[in-house]
PDB file of N, CA and C in Angstrom:
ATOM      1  N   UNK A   1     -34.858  44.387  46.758  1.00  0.00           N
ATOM      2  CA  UNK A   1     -35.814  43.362  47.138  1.00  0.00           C
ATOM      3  C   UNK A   1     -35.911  43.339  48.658  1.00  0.00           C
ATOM      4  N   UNK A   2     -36.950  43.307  49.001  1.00  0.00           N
ATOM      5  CA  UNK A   2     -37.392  43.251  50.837  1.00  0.00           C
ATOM      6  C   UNK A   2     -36.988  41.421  51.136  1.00  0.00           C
ATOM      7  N   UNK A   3     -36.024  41.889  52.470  1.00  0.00           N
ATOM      8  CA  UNK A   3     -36.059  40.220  52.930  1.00  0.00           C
ATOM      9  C   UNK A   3     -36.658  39.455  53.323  1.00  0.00           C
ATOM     10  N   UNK A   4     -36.486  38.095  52.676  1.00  0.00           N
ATOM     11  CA  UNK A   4     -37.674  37.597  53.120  1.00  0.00           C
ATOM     12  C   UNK A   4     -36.762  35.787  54.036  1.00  0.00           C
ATOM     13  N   UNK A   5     -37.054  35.467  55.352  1.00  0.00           N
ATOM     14  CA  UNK A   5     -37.086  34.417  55.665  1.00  0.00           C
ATOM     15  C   UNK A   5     -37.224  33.241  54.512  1.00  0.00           C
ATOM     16  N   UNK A   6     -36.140  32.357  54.630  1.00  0.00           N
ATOM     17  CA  UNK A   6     -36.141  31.086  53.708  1.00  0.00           C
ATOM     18  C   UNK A   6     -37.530  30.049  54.115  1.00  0.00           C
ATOM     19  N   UNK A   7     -37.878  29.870  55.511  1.00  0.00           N
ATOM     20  CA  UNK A   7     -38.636  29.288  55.581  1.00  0.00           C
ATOM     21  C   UNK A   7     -40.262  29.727  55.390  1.00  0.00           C
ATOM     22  N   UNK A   8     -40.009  30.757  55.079  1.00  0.00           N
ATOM     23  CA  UNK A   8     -41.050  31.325  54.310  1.00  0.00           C
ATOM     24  C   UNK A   8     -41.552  31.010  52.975  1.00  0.00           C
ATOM     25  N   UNK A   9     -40.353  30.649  52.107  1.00  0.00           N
ATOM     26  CA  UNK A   9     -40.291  30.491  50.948  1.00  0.00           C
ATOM     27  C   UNK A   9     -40.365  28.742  50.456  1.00  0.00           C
ATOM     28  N   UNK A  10     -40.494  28.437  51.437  1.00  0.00           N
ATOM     29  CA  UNK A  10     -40.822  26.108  51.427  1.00  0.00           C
ATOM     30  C   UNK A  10     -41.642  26.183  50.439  1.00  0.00           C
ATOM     31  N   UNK A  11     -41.614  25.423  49.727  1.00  0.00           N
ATOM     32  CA  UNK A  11     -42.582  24.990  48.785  1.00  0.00           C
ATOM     33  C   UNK A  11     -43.427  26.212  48.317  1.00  0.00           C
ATOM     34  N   UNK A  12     -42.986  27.108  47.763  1.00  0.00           N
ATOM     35  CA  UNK A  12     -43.385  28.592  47.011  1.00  0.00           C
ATOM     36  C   UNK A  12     -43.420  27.931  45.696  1.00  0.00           C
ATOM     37  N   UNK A  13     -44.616  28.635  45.068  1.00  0.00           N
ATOM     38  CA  UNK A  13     -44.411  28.076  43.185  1.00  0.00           C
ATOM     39  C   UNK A  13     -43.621  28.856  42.395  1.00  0.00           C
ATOM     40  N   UNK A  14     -43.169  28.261  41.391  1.00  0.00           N
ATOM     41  CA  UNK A  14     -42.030  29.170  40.765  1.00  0.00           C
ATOM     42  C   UNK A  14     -43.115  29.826  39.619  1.00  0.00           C
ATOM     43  N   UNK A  15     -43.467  30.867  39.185  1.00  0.00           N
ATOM     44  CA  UNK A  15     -43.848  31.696  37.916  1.00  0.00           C
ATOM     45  C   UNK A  15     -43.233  32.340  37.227  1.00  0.00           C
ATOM     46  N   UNK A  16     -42.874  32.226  36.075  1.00  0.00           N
ATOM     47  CA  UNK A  16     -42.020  33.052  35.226  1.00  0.00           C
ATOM     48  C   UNK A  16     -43.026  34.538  34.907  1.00  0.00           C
ATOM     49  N   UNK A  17     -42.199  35.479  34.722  1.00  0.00           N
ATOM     50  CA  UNK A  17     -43.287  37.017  34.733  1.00  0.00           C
ATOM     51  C   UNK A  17     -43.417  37.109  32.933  1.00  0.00           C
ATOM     52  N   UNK A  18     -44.342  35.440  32.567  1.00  0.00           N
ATOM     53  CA  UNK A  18     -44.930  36.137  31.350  1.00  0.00           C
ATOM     54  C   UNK A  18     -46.064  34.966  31.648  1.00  0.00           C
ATOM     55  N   UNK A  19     -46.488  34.705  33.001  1.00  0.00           N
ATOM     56  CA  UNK A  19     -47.454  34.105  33.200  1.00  0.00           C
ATOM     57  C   UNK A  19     -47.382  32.332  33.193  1.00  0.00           C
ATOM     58  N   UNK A  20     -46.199  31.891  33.241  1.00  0.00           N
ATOM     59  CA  UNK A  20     -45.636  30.153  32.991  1.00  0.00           C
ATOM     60  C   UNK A  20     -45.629  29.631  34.331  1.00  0.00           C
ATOM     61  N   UNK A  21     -45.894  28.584  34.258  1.00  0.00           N
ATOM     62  CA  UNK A  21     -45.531  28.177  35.883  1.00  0.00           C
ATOM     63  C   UNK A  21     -44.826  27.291  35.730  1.00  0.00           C
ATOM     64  N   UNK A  22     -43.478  27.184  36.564  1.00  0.00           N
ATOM     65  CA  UNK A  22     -42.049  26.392  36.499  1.00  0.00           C
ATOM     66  C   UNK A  22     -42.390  25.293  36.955  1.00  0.00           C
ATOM     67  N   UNK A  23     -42.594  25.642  38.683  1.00  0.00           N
ATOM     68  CA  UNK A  23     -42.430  24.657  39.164  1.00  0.00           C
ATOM     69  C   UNK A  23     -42.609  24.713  40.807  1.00  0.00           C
ATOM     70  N   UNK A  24     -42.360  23.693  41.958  1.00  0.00           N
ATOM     71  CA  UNK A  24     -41.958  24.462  43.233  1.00  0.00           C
ATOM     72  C   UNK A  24     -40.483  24.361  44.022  1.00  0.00           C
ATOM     73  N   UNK A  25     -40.487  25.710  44.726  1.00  0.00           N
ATOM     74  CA  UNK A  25     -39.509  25.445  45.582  1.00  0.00           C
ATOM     75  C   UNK A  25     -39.171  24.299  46.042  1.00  0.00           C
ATOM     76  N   UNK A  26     -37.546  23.534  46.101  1.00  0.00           N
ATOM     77  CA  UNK A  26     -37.234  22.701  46.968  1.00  0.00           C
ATOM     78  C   UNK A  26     -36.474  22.685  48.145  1.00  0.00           C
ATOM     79  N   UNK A  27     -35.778  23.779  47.326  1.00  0.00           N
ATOM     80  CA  UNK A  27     -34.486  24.396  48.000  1.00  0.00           C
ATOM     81  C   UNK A  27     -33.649  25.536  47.844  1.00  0.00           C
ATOM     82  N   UNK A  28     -32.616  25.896  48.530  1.00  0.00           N
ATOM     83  CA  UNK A  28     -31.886  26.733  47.795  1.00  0.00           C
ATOM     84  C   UNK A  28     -30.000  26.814  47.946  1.00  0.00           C
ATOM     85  N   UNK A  29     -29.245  27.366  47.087  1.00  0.00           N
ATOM     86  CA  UNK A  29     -28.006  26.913  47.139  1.00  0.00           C
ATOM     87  C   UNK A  29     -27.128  28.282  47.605  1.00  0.00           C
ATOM     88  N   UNK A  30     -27.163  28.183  48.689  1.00  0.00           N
ATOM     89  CA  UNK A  30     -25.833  29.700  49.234  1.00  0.00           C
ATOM     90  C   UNK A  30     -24.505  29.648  49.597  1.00  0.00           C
ATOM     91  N   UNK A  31     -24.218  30.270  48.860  1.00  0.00           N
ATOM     92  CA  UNK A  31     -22.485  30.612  49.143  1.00  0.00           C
ATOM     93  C   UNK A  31     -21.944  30.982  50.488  1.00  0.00           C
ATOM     94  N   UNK A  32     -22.004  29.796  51.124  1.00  0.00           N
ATOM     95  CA  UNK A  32     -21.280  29.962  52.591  1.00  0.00           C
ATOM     96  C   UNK A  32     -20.437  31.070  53.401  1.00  0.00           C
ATOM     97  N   UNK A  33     -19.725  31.052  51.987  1.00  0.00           N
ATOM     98  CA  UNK A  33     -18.515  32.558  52.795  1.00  0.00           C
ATOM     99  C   UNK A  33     -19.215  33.666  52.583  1.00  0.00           C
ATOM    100  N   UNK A  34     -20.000  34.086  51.620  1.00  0.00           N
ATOM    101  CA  UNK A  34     -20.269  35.200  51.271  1.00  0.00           C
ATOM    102  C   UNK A  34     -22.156  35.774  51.656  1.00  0.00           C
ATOM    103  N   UNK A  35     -22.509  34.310  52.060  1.00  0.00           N
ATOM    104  CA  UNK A  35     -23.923  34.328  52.420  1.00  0.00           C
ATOM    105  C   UNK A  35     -25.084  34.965  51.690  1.00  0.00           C
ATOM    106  N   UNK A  36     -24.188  34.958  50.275  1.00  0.00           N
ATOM    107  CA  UNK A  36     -25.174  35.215  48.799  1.00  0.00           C
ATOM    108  C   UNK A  36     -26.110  34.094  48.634  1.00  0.00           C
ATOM    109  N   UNK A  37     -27.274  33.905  47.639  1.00  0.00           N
ATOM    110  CA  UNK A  37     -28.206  32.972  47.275  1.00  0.00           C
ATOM    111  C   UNK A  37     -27.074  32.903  46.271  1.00  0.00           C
ATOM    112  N   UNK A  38     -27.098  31.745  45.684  1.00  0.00           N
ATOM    113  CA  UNK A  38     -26.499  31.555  44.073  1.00  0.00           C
ATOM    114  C   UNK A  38     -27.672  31.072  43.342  1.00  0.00           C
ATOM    115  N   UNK A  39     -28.631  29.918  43.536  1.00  0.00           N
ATOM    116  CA  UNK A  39     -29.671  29.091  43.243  1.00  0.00           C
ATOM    117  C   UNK A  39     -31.042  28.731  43.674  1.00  0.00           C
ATOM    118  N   UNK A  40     -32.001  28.357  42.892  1.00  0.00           N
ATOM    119  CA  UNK A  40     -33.055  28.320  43.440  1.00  0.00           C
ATOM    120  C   UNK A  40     -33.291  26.760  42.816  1.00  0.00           C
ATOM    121  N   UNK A  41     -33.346  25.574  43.746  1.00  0.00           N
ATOM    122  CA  UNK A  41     -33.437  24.437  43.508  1.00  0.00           C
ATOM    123  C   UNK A  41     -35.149  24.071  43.451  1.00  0.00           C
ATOM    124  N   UNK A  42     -35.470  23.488  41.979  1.00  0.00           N
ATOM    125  CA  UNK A  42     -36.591  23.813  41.720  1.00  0.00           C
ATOM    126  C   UNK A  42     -37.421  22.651  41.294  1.00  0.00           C
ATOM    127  N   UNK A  43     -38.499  21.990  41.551  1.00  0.00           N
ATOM    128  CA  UNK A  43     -38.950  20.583  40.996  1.00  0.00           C
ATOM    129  C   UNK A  43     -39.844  21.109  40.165  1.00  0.00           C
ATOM    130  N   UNK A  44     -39.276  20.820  38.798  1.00  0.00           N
ATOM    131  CA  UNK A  44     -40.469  21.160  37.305  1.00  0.00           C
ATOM    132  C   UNK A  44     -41.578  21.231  37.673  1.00  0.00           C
ATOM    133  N   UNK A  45     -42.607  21.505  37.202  1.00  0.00           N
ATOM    134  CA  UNK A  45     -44.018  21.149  37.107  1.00  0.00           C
ATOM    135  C   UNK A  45     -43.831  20.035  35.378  1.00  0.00           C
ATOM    136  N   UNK A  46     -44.461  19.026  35.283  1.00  0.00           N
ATOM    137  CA  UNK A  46     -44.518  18.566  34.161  1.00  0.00           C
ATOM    138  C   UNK A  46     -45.128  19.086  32.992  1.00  0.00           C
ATOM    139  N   UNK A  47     -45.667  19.757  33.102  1.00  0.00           N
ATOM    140  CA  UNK A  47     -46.316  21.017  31.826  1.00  0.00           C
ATOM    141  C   UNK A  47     -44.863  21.816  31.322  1.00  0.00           C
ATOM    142  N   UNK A  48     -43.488  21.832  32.249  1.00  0.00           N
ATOM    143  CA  UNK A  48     -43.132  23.164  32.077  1.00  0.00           C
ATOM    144  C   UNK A  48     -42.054  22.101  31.066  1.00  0.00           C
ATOM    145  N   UNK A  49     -41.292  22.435  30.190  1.00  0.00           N
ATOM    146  CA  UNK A  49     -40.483  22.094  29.108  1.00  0.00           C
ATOM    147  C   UNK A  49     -38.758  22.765  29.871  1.00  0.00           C
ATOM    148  N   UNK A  50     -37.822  21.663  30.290  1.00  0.00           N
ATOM    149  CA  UNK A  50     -36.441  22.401  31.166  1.00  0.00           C
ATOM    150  C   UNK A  50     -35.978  22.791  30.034  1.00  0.00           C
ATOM    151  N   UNK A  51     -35.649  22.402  28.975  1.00  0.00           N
ATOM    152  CA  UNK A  51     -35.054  22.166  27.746  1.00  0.00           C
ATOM    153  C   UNK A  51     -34.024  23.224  27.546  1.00  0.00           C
ATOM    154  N   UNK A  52     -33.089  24.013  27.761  1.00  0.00           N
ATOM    155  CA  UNK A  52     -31.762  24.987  27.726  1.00  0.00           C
ATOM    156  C   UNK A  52     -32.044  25.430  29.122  1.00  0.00           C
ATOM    157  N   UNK A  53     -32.045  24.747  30.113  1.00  0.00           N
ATOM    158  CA  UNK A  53     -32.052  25.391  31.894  1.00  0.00           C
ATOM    159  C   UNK A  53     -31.209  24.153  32.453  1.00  0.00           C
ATOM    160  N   UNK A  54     -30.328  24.729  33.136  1.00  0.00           N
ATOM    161  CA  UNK A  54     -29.653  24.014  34.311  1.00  0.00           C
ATOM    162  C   UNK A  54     -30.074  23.078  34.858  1.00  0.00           C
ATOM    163  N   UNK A  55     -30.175  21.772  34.543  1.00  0.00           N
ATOM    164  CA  UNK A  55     -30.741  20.291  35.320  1.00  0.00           C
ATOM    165  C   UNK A  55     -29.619  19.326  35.973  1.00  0.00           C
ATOM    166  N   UNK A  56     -30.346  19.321  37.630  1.00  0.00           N
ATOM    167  CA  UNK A  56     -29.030  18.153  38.015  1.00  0.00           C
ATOM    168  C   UNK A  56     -30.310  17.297  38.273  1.00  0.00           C
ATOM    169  N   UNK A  57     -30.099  16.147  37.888  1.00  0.00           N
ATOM    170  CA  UNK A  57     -30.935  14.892  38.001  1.00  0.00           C
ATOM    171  C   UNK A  57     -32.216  15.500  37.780  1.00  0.00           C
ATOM    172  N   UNK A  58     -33.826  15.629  38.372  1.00  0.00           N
ATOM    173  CA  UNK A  58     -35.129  15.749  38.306  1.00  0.00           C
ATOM    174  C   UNK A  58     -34.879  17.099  38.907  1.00  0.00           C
ATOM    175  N   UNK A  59     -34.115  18.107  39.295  1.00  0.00           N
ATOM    176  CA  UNK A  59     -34.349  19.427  39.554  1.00  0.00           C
ATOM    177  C   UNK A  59     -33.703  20.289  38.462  1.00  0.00           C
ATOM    178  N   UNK A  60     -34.339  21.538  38.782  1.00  0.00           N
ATOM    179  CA  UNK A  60     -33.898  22.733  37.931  1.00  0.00           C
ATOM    180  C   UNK A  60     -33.414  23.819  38.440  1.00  0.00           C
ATOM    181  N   UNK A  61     -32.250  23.973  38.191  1.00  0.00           N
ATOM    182  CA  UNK A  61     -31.342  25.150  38.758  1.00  0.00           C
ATOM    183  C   UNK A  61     -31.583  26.498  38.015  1.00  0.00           C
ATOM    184  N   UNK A  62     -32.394  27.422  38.937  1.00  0.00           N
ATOM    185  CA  UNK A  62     -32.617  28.504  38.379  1.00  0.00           C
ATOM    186  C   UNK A  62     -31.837  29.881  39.281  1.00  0.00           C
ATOM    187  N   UNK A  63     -31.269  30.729  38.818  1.00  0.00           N
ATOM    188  CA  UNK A  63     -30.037  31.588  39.504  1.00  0.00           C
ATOM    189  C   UNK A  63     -30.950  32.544  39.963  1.00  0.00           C
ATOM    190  N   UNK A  64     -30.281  33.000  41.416  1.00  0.00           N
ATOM    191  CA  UNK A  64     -30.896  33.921  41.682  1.00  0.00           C
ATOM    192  C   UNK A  64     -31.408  34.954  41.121  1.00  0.00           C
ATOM    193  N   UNK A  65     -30.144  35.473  40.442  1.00  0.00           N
ATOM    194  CA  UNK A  65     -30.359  37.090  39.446  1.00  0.00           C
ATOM    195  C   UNK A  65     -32.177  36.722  38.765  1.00  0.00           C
ATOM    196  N   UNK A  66     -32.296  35.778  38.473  1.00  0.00           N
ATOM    197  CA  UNK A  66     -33.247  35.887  37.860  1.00  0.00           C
ATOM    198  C   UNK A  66     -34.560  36.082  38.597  1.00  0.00           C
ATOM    199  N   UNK A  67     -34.498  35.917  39.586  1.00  0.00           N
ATOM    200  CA  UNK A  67     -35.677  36.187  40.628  1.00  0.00           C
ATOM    201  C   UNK A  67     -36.049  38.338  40.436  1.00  0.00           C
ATOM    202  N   UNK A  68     -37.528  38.364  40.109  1.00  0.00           N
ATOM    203  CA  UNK A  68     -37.882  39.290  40.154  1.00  0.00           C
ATOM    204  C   UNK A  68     -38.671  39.811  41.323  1.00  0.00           C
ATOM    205  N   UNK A  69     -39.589  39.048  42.238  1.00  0.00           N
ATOM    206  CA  UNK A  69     -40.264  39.129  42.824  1.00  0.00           C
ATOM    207  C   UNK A  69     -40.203  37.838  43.442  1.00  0.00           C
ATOM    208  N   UNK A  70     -41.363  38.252  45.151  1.00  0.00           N
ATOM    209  CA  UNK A  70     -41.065  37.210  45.905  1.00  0.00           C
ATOM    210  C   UNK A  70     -42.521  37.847  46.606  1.00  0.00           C
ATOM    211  N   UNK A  71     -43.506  36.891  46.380  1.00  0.00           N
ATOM    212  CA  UNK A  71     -45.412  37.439  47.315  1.00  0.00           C
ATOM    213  C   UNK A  71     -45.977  35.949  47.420  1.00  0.00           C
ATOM    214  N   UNK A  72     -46.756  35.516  46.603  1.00  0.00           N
ATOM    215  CA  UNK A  72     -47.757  34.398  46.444  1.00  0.00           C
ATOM    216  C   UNK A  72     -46.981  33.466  45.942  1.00  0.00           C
ATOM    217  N   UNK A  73     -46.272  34.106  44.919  1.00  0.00           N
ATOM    218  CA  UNK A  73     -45.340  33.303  43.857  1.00  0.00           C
ATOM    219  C   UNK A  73     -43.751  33.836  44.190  1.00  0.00           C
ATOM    220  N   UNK A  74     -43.378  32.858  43.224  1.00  0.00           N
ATOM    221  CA  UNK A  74     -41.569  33.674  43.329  1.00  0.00           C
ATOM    222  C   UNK A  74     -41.570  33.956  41.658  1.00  0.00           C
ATOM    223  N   UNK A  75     -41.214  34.898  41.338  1.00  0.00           N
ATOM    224  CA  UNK A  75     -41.799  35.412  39.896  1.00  0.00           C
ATOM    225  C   UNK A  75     -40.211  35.737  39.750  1.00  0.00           C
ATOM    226  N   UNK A  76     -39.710  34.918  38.351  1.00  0.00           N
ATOM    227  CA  UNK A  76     -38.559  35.036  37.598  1.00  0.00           C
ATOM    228  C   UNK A  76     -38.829  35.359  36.631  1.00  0.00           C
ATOM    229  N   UNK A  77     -37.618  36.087  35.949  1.00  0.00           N
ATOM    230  CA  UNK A  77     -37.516  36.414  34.857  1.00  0.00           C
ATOM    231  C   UNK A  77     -37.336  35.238  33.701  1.00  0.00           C
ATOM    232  N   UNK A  78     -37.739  34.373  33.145  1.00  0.00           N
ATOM    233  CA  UNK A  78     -37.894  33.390  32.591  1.00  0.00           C
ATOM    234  C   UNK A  78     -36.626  33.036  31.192  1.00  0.00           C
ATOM    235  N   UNK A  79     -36.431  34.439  30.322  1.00  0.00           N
ATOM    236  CA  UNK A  79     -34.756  33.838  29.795  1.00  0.00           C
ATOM    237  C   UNK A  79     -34.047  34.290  30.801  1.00  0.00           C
ATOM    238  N   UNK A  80     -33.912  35.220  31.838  1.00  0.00           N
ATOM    239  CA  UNK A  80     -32.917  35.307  32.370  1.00  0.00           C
ATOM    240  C   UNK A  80     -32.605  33.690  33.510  1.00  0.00           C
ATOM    241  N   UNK A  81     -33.130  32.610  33.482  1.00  0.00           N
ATOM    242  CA  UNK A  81     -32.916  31.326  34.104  1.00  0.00           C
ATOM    243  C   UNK A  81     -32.274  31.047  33.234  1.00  0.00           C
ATOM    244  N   UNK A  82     -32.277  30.889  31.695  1.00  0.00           N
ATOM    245  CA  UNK A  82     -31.997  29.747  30.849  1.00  0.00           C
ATOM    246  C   UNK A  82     -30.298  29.537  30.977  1.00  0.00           C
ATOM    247  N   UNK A  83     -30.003  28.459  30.748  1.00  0.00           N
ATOM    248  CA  UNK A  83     -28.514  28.405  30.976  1.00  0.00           C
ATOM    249  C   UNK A  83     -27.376  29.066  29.633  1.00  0.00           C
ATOM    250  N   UNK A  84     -26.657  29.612  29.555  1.00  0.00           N
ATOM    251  CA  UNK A  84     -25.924  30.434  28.608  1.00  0.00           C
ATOM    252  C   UNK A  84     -24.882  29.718  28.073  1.00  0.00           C
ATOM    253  N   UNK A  85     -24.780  27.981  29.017  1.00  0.00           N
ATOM    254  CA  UNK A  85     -23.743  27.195  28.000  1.00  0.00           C
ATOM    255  C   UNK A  85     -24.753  26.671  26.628  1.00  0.00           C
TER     256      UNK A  85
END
């Protein structure tokens, strides 16, 4: 994946790559020591159903790995978000 500046990525819409739209960027969660992404802190769109995805209060925790792409949209892989507990 080509790097891309975080502040680039403010308020980016989230799209899952089978055409869904999540939600938008709020934030994101990095591992300090290691200066990995772990998370992509995400405010639903109300159309979108969280229902087996990572929720802390009104956001949605979607993991990096699942990020496929990063242009107009930030395009995830859509089960690869879902949470596996």
């Amino acid at each position: 994946m080509v790097n891309t500046f975080s502040r680039s990525l403010s308020r980016k819409r989230i799209m899952s790559n089978d055409g869904m739209v999540i939600g938008t960027l709020k934030n994101i969660l990095v591992d300090l020591e290691s200066g990995q992404v772990i998370d992509l802190i995400v405010r639903p769109d109300p159309t979108f159903d969280v229902t087996g995805y990572r929720v802390d209060g009104d956001r949605l925790l979607i993991p990096f790995e699942a990020v496929k792409d990063i242009k107009d949209y930030i395009v995830v892989d859509r089960y690869a978000s879902r949470s596996s507990a």
